[in-house]
Protein backbone atom coordinates (compact mmCIF):
# COMPACT_ATOMS: atom_id res chain seq x y z
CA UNK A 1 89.25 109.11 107.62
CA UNK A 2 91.55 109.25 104.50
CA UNK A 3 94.14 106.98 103.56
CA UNK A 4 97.28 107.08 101.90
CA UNK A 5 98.48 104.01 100.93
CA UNK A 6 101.77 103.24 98.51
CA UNK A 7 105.63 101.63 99.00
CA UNK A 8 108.06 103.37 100.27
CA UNK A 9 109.41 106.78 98.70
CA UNK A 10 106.30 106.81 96.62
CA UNK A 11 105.64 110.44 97.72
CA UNK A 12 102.75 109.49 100.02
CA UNK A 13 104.18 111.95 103.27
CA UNK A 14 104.79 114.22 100.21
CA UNK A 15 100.90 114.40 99.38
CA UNK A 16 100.09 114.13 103.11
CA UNK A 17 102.24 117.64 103.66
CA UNK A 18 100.98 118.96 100.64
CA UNK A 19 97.54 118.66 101.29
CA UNK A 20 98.22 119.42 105.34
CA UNK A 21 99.57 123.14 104.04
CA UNK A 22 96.55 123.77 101.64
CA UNK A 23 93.97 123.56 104.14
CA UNK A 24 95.29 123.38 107.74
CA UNK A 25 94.03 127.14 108.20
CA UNK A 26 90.52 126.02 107.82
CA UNK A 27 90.41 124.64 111.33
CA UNK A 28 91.23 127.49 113.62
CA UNK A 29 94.28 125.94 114.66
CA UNK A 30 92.99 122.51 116.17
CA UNK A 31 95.48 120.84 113.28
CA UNK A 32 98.59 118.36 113.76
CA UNK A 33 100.91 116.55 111.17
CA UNK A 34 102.64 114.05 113.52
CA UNK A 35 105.76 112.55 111.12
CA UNK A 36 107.63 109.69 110.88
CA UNK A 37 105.69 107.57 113.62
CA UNK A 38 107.43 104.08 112.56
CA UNK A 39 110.60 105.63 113.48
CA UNK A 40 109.07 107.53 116.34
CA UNK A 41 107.84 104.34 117.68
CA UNK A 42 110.86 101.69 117.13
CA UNK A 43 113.55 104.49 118.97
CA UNK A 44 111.83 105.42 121.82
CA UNK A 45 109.73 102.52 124.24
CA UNK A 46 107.46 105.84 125.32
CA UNK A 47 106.80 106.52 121.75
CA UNK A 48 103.05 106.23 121.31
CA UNK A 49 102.62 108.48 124.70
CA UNK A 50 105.36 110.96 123.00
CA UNK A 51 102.90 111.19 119.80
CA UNK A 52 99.72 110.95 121.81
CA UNK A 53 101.17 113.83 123.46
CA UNK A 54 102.10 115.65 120.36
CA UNK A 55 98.28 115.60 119.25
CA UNK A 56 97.16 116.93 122.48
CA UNK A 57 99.68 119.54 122.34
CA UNK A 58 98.46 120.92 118.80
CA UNK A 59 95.29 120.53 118.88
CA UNK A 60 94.63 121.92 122.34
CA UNK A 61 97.39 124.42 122.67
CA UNK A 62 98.55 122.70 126.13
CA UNK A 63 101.33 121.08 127.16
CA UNK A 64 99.28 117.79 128.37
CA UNK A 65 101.49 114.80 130.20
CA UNK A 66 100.50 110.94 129.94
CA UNK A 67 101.61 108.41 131.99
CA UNK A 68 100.49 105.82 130.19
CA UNK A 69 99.06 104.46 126.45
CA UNK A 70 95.64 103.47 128.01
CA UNK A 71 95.47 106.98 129.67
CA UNK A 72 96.34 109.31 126.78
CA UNK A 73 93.92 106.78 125.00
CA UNK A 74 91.13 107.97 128.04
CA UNK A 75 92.49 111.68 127.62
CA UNK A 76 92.47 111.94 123.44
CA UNK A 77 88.71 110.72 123.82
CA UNK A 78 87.67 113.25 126.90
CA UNK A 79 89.40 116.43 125.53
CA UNK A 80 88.69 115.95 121.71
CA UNK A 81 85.66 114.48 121.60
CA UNK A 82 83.30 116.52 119.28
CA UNK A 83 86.15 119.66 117.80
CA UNK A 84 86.43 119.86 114.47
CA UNK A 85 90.18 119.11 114.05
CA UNK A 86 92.68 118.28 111.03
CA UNK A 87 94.99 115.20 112.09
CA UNK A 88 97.87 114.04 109.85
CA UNK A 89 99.41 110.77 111.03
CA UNK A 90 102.62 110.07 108.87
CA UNK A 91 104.18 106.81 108.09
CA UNK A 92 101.94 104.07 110.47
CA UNK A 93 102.72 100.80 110.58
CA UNK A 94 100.85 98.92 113.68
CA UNK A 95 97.73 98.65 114.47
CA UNK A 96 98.45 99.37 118.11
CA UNK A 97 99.69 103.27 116.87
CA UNK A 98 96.32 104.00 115.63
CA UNK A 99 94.35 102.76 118.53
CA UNK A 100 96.18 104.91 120.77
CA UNK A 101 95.68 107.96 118.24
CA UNK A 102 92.03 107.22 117.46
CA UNK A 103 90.76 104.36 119.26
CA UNK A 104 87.22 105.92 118.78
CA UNK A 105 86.39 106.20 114.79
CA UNK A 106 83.90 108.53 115.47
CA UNK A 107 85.87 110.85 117.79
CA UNK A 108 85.96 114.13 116.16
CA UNK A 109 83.27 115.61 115.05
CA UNK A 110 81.53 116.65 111.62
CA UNK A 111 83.59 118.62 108.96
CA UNK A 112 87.22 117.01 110.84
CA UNK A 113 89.62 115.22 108.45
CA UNK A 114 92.13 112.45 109.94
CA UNK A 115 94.73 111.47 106.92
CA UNK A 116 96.44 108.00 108.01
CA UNK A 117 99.75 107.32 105.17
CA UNK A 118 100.98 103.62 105.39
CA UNK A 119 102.42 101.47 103.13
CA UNK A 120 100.06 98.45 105.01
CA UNK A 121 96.65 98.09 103.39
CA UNK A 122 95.18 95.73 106.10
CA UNK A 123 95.82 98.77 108.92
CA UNK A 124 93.35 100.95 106.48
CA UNK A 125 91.00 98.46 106.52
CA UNK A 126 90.87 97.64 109.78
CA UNK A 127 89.35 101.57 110.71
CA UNK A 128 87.30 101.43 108.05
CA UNK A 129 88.66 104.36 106.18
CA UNK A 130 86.27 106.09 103.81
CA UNK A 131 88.31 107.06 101.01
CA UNK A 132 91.68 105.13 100.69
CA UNK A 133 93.95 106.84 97.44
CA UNK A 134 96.98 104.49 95.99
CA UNK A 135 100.51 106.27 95.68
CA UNK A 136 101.33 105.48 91.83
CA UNK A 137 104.41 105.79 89.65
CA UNK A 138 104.90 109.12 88.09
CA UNK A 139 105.17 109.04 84.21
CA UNK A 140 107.98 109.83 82.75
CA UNK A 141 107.35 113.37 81.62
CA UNK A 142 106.67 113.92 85.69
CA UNK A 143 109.59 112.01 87.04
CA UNK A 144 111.84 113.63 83.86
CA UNK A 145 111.03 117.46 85.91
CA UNK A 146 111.40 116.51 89.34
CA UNK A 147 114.21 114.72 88.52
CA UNK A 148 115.98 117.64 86.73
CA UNK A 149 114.72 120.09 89.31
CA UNK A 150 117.20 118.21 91.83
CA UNK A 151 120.09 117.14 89.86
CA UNK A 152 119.87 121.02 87.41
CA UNK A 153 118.01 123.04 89.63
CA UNK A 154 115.66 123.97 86.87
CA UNK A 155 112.74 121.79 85.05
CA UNK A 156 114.55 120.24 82.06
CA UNK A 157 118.03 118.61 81.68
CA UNK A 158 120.96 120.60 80.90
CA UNK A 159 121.84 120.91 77.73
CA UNK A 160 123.78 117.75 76.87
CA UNK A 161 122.14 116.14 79.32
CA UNK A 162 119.38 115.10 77.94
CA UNK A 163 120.18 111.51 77.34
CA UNK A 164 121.86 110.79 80.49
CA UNK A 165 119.06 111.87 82.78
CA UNK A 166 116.45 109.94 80.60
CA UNK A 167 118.65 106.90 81.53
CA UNK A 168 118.51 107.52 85.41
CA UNK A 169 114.84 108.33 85.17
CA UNK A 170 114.16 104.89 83.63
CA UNK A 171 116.05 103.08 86.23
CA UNK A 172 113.76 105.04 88.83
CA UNK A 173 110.73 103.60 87.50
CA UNK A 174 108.61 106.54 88.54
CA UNK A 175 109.75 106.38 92.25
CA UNK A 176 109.94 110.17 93.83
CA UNK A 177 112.43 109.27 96.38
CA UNK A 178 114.66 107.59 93.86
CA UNK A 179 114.54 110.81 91.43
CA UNK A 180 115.32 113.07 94.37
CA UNK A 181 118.12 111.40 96.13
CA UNK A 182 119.91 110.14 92.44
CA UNK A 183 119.12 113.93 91.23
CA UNK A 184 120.60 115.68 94.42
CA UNK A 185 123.92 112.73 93.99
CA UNK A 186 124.56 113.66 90.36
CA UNK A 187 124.22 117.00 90.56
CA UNK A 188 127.20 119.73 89.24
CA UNK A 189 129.12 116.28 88.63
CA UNK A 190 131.09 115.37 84.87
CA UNK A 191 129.19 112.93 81.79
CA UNK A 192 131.93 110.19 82.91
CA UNK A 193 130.96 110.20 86.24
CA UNK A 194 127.21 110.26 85.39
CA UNK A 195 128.07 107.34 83.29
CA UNK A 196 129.96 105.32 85.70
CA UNK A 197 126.92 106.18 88.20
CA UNK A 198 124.68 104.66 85.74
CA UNK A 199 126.99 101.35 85.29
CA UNK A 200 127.53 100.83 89.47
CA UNK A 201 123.79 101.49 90.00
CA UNK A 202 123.04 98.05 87.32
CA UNK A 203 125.65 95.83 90.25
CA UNK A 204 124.92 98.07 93.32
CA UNK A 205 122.05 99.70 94.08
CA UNK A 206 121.93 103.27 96.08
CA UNK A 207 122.11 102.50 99.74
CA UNK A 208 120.09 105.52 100.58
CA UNK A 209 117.21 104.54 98.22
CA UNK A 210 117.56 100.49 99.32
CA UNK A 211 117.41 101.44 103.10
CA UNK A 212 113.86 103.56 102.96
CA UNK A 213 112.80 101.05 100.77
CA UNK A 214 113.78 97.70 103.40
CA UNK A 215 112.18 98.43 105.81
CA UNK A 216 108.61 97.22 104.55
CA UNK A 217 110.57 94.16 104.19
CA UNK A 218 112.14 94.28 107.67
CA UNK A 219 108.51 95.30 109.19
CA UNK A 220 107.69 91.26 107.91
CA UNK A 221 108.15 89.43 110.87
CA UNK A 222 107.17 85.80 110.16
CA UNK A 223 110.18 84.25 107.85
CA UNK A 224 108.46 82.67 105.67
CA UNK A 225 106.79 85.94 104.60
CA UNK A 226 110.18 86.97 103.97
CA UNK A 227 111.17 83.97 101.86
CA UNK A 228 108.12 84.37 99.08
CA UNK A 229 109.60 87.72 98.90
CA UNK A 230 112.84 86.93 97.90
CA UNK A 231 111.49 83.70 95.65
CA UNK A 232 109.51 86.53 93.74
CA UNK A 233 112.34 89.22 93.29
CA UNK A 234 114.50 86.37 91.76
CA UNK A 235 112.03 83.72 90.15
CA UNK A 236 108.90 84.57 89.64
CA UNK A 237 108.03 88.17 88.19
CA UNK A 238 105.70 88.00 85.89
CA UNK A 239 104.46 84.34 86.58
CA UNK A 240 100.54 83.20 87.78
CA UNK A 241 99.59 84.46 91.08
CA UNK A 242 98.15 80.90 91.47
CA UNK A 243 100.86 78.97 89.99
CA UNK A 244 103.60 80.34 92.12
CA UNK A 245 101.13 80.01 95.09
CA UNK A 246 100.68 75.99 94.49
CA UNK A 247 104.78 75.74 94.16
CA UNK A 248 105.75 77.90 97.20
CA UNK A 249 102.80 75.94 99.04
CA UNK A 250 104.51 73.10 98.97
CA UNK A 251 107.77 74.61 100.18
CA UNK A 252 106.06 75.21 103.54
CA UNK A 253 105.55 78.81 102.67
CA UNK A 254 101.79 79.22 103.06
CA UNK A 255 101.84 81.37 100.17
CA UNK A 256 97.96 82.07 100.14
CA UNK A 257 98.30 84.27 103.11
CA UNK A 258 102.16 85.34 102.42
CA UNK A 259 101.46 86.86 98.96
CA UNK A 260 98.32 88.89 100.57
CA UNK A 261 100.80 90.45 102.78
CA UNK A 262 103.33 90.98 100.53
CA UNK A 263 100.61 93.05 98.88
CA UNK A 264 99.29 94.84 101.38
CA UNK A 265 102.14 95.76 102.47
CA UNK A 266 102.87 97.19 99.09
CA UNK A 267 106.20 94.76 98.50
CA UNK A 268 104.42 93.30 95.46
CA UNK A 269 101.57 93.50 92.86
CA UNK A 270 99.27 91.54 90.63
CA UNK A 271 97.96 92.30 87.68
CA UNK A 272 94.54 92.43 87.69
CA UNK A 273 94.26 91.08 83.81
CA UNK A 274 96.39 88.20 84.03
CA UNK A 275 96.91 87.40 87.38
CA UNK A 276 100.64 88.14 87.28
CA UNK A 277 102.89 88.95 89.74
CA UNK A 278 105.09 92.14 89.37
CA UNK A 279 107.26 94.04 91.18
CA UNK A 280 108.75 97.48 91.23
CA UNK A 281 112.91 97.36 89.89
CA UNK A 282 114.02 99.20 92.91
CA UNK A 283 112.56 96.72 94.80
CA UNK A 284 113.53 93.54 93.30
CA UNK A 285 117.20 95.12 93.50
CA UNK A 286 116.69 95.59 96.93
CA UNK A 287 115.48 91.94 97.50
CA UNK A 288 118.46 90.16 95.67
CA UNK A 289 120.53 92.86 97.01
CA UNK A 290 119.44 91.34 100.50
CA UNK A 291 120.39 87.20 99.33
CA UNK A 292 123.94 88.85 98.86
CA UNK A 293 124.54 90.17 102.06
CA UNK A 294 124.57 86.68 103.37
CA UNK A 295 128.82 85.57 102.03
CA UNK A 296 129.42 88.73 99.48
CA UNK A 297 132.13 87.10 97.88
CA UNK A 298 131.48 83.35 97.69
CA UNK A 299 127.91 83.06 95.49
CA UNK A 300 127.90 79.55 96.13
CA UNK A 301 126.43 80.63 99.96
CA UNK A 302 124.01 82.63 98.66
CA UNK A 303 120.36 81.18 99.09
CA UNK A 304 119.09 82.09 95.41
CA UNK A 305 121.40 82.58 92.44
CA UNK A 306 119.81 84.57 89.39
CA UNK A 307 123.00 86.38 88.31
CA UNK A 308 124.75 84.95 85.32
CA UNK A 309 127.89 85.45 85.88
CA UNK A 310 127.91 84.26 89.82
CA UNK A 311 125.66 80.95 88.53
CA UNK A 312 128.47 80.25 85.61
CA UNK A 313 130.78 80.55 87.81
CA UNK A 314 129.12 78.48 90.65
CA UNK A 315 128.46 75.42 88.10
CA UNK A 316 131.90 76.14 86.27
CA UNK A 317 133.83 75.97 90.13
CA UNK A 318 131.69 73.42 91.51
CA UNK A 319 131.67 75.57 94.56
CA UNK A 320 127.45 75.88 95.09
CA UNK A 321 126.75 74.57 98.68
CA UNK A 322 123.66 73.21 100.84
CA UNK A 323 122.48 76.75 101.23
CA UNK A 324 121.35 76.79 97.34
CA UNK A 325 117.86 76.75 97.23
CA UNK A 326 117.25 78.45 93.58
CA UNK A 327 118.94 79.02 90.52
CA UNK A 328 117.99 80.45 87.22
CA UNK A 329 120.48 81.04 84.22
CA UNK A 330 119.23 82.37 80.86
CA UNK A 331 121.76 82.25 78.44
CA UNK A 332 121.38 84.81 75.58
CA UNK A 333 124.69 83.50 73.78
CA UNK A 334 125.11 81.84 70.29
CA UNK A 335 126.53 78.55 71.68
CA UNK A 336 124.80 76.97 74.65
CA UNK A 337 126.31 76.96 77.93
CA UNK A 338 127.41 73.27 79.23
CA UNK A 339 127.82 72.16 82.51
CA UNK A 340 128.21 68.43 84.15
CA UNK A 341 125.41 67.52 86.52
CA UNK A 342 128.18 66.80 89.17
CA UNK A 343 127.93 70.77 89.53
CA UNK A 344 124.70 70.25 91.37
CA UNK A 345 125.92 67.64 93.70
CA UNK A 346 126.66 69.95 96.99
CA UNK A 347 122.99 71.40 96.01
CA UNK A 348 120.63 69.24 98.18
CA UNK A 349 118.55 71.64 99.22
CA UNK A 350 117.51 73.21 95.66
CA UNK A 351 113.77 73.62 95.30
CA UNK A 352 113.53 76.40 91.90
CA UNK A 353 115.88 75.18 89.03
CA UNK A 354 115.30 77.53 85.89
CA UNK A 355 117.57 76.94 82.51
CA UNK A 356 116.95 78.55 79.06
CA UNK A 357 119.58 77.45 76.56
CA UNK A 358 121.76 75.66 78.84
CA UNK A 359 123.07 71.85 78.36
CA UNK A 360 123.59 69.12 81.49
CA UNK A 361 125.68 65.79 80.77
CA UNK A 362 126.07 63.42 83.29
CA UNK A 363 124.09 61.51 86.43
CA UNK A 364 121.09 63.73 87.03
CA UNK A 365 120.52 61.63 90.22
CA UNK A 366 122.86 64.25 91.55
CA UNK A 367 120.32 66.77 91.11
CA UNK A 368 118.43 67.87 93.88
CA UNK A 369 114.99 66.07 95.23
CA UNK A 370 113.69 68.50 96.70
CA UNK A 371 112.96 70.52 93.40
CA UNK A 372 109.17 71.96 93.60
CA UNK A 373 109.61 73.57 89.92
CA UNK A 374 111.83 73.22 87.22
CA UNK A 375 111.90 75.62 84.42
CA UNK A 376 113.88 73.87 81.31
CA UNK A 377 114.05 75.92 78.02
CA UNK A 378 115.01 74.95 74.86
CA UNK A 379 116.78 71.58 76.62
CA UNK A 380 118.61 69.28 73.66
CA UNK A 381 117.35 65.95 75.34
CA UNK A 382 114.81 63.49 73.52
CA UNK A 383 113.55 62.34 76.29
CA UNK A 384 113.64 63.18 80.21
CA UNK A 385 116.33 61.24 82.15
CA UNK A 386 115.28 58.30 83.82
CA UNK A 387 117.77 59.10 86.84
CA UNK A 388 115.54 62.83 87.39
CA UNK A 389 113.97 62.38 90.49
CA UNK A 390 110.96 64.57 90.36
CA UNK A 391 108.56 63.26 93.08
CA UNK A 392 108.58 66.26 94.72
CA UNK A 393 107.74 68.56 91.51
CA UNK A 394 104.59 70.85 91.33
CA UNK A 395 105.04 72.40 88.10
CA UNK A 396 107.29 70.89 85.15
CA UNK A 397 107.86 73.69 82.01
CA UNK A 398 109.89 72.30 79.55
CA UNK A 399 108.95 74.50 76.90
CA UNK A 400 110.96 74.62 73.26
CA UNK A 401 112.75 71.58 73.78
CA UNK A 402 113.48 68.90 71.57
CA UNK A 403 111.71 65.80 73.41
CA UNK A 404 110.15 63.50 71.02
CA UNK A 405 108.83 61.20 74.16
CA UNK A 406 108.29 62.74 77.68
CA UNK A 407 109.21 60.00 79.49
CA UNK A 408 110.20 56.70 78.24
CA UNK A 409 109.24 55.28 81.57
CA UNK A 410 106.74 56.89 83.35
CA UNK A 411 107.26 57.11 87.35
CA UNK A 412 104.59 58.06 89.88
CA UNK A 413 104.16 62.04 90.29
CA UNK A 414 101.68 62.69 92.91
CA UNK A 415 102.73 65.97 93.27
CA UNK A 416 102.33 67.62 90.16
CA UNK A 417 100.03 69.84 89.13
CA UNK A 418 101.23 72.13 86.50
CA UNK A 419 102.92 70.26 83.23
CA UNK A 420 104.21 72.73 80.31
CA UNK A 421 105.16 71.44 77.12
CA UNK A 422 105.13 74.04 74.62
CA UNK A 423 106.43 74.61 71.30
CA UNK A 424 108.27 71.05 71.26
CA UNK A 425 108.06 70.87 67.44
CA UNK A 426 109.24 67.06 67.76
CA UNK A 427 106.71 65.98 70.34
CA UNK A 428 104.67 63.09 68.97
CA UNK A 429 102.13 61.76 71.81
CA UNK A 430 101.83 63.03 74.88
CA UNK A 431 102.39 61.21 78.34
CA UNK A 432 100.87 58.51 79.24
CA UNK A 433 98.57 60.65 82.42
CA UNK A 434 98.14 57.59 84.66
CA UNK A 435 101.32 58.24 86.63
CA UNK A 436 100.20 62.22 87.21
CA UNK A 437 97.01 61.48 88.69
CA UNK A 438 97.00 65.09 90.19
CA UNK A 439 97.75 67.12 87.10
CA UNK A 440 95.52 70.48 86.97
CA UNK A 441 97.03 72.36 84.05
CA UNK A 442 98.27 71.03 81.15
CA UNK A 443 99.61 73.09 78.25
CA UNK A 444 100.89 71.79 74.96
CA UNK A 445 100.59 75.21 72.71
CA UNK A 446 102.32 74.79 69.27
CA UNK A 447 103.79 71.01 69.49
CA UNK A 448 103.23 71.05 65.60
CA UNK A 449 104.44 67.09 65.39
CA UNK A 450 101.85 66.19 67.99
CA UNK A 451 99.60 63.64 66.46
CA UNK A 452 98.08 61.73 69.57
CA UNK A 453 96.45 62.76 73.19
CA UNK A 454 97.02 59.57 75.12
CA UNK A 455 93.55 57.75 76.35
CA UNK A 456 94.74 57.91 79.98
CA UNK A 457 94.25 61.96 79.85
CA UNK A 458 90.70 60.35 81.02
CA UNK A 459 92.42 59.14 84.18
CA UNK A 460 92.62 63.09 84.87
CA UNK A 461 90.21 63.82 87.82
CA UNK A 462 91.33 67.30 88.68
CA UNK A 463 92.25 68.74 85.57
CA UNK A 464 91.25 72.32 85.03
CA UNK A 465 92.90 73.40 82.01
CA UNK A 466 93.58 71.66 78.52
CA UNK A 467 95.56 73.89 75.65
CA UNK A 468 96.41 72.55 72.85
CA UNK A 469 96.21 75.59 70.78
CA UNK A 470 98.23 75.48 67.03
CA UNK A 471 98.33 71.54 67.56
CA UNK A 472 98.26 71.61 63.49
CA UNK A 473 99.23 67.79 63.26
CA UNK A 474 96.96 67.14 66.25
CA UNK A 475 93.89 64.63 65.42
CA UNK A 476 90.45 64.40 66.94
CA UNK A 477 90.53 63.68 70.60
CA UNK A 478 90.17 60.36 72.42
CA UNK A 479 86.28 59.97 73.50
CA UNK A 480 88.31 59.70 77.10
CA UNK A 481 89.11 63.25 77.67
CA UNK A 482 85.04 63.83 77.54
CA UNK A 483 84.48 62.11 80.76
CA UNK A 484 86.86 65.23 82.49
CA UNK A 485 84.19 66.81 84.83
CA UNK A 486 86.84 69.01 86.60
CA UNK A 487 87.88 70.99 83.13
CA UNK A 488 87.11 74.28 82.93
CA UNK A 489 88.89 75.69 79.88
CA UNK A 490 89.91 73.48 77.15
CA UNK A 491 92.04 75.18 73.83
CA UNK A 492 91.68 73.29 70.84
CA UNK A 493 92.14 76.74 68.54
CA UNK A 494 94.34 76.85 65.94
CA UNK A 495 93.89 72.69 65.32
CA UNK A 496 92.64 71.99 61.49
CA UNK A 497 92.51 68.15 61.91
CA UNK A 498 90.25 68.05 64.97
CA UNK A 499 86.83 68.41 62.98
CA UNK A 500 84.44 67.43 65.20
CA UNK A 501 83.33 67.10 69.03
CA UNK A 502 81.79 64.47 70.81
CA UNK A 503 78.03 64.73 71.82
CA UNK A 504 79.40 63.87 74.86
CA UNK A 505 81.05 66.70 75.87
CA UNK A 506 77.90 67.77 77.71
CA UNK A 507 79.76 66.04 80.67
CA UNK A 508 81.86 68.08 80.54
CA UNK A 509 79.92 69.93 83.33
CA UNK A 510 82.61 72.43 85.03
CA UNK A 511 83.40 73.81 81.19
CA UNK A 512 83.15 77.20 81.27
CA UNK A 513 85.66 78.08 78.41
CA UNK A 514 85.92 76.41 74.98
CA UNK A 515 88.22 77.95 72.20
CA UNK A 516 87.68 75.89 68.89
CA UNK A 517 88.80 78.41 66.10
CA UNK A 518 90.67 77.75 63.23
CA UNK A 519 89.43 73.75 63.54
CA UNK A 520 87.57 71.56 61.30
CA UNK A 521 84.38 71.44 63.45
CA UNK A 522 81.36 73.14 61.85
């Protein structure tokens, strides 16, 4: 058994026919290609007996009637048990569907070949299939040709095209069914109306493309699944695997087993080097896409809000509601935007708050507490508001801010885990730890003013990661932080004043990384 595993319009029933046509004539006729069995199957109750039907047909040359799925399952296994028979089955997406097709692995005999396509890993694991091959992104001299062959009829762009089609190829990202259907829409039409293509496609993406692609995201049928999708298309692309597991954990996602869907089912990816998650354009269009179908023209009902100019004017109108549950706005202008903390007060139910750039005056009690992770960028404060309630916070990033002292008072976080203070060129001392008695990561890279690592970092029982890489003011470290059994990588490169290390660091017993470069230890 072959596999053929990929997202949608990645070209995998493409391969699957192409390979069916090269070598179908090799088995004397006993061959079937039975397409499009999701759809097959969802249409029609009697749909596994129509395609159990179908294979009997094809491969036997007789037109065989079932009654039933546990009878064609009895027939499939009497009649073809031992041929040598080629068997395409296109598009499967239940487990059910392939134990009515092949309920026996070991039906057919030597020489047959049985290609399965599916955009669900876990069903090509489950039969034990001997080779499985991942649908990829074509490169761009690849997608450049097939894309030109639909839109020119011929392998290269028009002349004076050029350009333009390198533009629509980009936004396809490699995806076949994108290059084909965009190709066959712009075809024989003017440069303005390529361009004005090009300019809807960045606000609204093609509905043909978005519908093949949803339904991987339909076929989720637990909710939450559903929900780490959506978090990921509008928060968290490109973050830790782990991190964003921890935060949507505590959302009552389950995100352990969610994200292992979501990548079997070929909705996300990780990077194996860096643990990161990504995901393919078209798709994270089609995910936000999906938050807006909720109230089209009033943002402030949307779940998530990640486009700047329905978050200003959200915050600007005051008109954000209970049905908020993440925002992120990432201001690339000179001046900063401003906004009054009273602009979060309808907000109750925000968990994901991410800012770069962007000022709040007022009460920040009237931010939400139910935030799991807050994101602050270059924020003006010196110090975090007292009124914050962050009990409820996994992971704090306040990175390129202007905080000379965390917290002036310290209040009990039990919650958090993940605490990001980086390149806060004003930052003194760190926090006093005893108050964030779960704390597992904590990263101060390139606080250039920070002097002192408070003594209570030995309070720190399930720490697992210290950086404090280009620390250049940073001294040697309190004899506390050697008692940390739990660490696992500590970061001290890039520190000239720390010039030595305690003897005993040896209990230090779950350290497994230590980066000292660029220090004064010898």
């Amino acid at each position: 058994m072959v596999g053929i595993w990929g997202m949608g319009g990645s070209g995998k029933t493409t391969t699957a026919k192409a390979i069916y046509n090269r070598i179908h004539r090799r088995f004397n006729g006993r061959t079937s290609f039975i397409g499009n069995i999701r759809e097959i199957c969802e249409n029609d109750s009697r749909g596994i007996i129509h395609i159990q039907q179908q294979l009997l047909s094809d491969v036997l040359k007789t037109n065989e009637k079932i009654h039933s799925i546990e009878l064609g399952i009895t027939k499939i296994e009497k009649t073809l048990q031992g041929k040598k028979a080629f068997v395409v089955l296109d598009d499967v997406t239940k487990s059910e569907q392939l134990k009515a097709m092949c309920a026996n692995h070991k039906l057919f005999c030597s020489g047959s070949v049985m290609i399965i396509t599916t955009r669900d890993a876990r069903l090509l694991n489950s039969i034990r299939a001997k080779h499985v091959f991942t649908m990829t992104e074509m490169d761009e001299n690849q997608s450049l040709e097939l894309f030109s062959w639909h839109a020119f009829q011929q392998p290269s762009p028009r002349e004076g095209f050029s350009e333009l089609s390198r533009n629509v190829v980009a936004y396809c990202g490699g995806l076949p069914l994108a290059l084909e259907v965009l190709g066959s829409y712009l075809t024989d039409r003017t440069k303005q109306e390529w361009r004005s293509a090009l300019l809807k496609l960045e606000k609204i993406p093609n509905d043909q493309v978005q519908q093949k692609l949803r339904i991987s995201y339909d076929g989720l049928e637990d909710h939450t699944i559903k929900d780490i999708f959506l978090d990921i298309c509008c928060f968290f692309i490109g973050k830790n695997r782990a991190d964003v597991t921890e935060i949507l954990n505590d959302c009552g996602f389950y995100a352990d087993i969610g994200i292992a869907v979501l990548i079997e089912r070929s909705l996300i990816k990780v990077e194996k080097k860096n643990n990161k998650l990504q995901i393919h354009d078209l798709l994270r269009d089609m995910g936000r896409a999906i938050v807006g179908e909720s109230s089209p023209k009033n943002p402030g009902e949307h779940s998530r809000l990640w486009f700047p100019n329905d978050v200003v004017d959200v915050l600007t109108k005051n008109i954000g509601t209970e049905t908020v549950e993440g925002l992120v706005l990432k201001s690339h202008r000179i001046d900063k935007f401003c906004f009054t903390t009273n602009s979060f007060k309808k907000m109750k139910k925000l968990r994901l708050l991410q800012l770069d750039h962007v000022d709040l005056t007022g009460d920040f009690e009237y931010l939400s507490k139910q935030l799991r992770w807050v994101n602050w960028q270059r924020s003006t404060f010196n110090y975090i508001p007292n009124d914050l309630d962050l009990g409820n916070l996994i992971a704090f990033e306040l990175k390129y801010s202007n905080v000379k002292q965390v917290w002036k008072e310290t209040e009990l976080m039990e919650k958090l885990k993940i605490l990001n203070l980086s390149h806060s060129m004003h930052l003194k001392s760190t926090p006093d730890f005893s108050k964030l008695p779960n704390l597992e990561k904590l990263i101060m890279k390139d606080c250039q003013s920070l002097s002192e690592v408070h003594p209570s970092i030995g309070d720190l029982k399930n720490i697992l990661l210290i950086n404090l890489k280009d620390c250049t003011s940073l001294g040697n470290l309190p004899i506390e932080i050697y008692q940390l059994a739990s660490v696992k990588t500590l970061i001290l490169s890039g520190c000239p004043n720390i010039d030595k290390l305690e003897e005993v660091i040896g209990k230090m017993e779950s350290l497994t990384t230590l980066a000292a470069k660029n220090t004064g230890v010898k």
